[in-house]
Protein backbone atom coordinates (compact mmCIF):
# COMPACT_ATOMS: atom_id res chain seq x y z
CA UNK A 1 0.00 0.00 0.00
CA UNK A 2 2.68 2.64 1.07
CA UNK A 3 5.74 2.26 -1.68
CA UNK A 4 7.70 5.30 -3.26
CA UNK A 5 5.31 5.57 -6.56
CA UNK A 6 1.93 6.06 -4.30
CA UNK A 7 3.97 7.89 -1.40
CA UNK A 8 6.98 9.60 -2.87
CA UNK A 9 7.22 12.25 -0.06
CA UNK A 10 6.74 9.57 2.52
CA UNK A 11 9.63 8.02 0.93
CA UNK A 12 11.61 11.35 0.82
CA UNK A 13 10.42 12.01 4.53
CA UNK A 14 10.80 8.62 6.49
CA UNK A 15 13.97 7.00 3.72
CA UNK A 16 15.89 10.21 5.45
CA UNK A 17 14.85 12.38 8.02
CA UNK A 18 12.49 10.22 10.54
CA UNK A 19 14.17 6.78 10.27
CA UNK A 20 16.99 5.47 12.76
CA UNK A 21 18.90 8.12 11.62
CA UNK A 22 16.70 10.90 12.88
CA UNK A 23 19.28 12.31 16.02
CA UNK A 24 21.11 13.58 13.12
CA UNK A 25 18.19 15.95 12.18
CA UNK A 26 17.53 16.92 15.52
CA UNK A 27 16.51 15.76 19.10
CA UNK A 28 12.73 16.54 18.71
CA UNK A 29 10.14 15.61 15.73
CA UNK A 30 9.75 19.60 15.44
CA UNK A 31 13.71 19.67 15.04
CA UNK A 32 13.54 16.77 12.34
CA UNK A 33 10.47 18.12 10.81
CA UNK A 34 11.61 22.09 10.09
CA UNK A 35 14.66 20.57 8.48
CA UNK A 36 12.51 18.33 6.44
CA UNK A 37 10.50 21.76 5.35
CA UNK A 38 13.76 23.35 4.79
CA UNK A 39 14.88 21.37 2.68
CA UNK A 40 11.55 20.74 0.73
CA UNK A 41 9.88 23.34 -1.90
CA UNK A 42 6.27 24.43 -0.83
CA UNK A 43 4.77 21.60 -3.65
CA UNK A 44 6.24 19.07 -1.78
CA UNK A 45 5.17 20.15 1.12
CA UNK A 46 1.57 20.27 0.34
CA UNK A 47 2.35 16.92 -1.57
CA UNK A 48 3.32 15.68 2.30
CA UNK A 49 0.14 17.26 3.41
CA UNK A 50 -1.57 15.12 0.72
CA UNK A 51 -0.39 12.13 1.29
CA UNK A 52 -1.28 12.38 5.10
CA UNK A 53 -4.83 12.45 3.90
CA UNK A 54 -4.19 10.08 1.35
CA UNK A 55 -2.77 7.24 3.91
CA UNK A 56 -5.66 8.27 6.61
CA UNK A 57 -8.41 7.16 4.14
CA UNK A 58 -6.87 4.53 2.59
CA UNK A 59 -6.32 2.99 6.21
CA UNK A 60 -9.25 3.59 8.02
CA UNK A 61 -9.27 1.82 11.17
CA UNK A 62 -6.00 -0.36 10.13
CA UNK A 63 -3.89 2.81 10.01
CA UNK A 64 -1.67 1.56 13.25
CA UNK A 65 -0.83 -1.61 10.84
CA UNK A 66 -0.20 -0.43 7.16
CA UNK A 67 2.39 2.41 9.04
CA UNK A 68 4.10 0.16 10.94
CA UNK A 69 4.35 -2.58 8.51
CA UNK A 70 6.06 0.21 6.11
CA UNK A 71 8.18 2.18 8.45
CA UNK A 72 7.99 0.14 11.58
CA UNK A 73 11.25 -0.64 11.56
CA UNK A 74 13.25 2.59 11.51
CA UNK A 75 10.13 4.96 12.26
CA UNK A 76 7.37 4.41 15.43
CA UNK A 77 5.36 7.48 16.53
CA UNK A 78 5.29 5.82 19.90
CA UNK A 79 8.68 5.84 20.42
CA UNK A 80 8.25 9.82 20.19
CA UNK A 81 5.07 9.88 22.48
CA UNK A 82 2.27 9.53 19.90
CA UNK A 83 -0.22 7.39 18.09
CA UNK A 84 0.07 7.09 14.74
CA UNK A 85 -2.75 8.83 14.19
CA UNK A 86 -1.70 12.10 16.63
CA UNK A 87 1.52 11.84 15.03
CA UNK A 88 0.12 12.37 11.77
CA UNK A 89 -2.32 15.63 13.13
CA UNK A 90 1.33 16.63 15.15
CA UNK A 91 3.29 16.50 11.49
CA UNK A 92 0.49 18.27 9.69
CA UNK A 93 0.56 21.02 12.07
CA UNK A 94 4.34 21.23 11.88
CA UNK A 95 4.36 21.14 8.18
CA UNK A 96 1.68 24.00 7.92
CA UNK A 97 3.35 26.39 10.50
CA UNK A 98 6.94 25.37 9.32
């Protein structure tokens, strides 16, 4: 369901800034996430923004699953204090206000 064609800017986001990785980009997800925005032009952005929708309605009530099966191994929102699905209202405000 989640692969680089359907989800490029997931790709972009989680392949380098939130993975195992992610202390490089900073100590917080609002540290990771501004240099993720910094480094992205406004299109992708609101591409990112997309695809946040995109995964929440594909998902439905399996959304826990089908992000953890993709990313669960160098990504989990609870390792950073959230749900998957606060994590994804936490990036969407960070990516609007960023």
């Amino acid at each position: 369901m989640i692969d680089e064609k359907s989800y490029p800017q997931f790709h972009t986001l989680f392949g380098a800034y939130l993975n195992q990785d992610a202390d490089l980009w900073g100590e917080t997800l609002e540290e990771v996430v501004s240099c993720f925005t910094r480094d992205s032009s406004f299109e992708e952005i609101q591409q990112t923004l997309a695809e946040i929708e995109k995964i929440k309605k594909e998902a439905g009530g399996e959304l826990d699953k089908i992000f953890y099966d993709a990313y669960g191994f160098d990504f989990n929102p609870i390792l950073w204090g959230y749900t998957t699905f606060q994590f994804f209202e936490k990036l969407k405000e960070l990516l609007k206000n960023g």
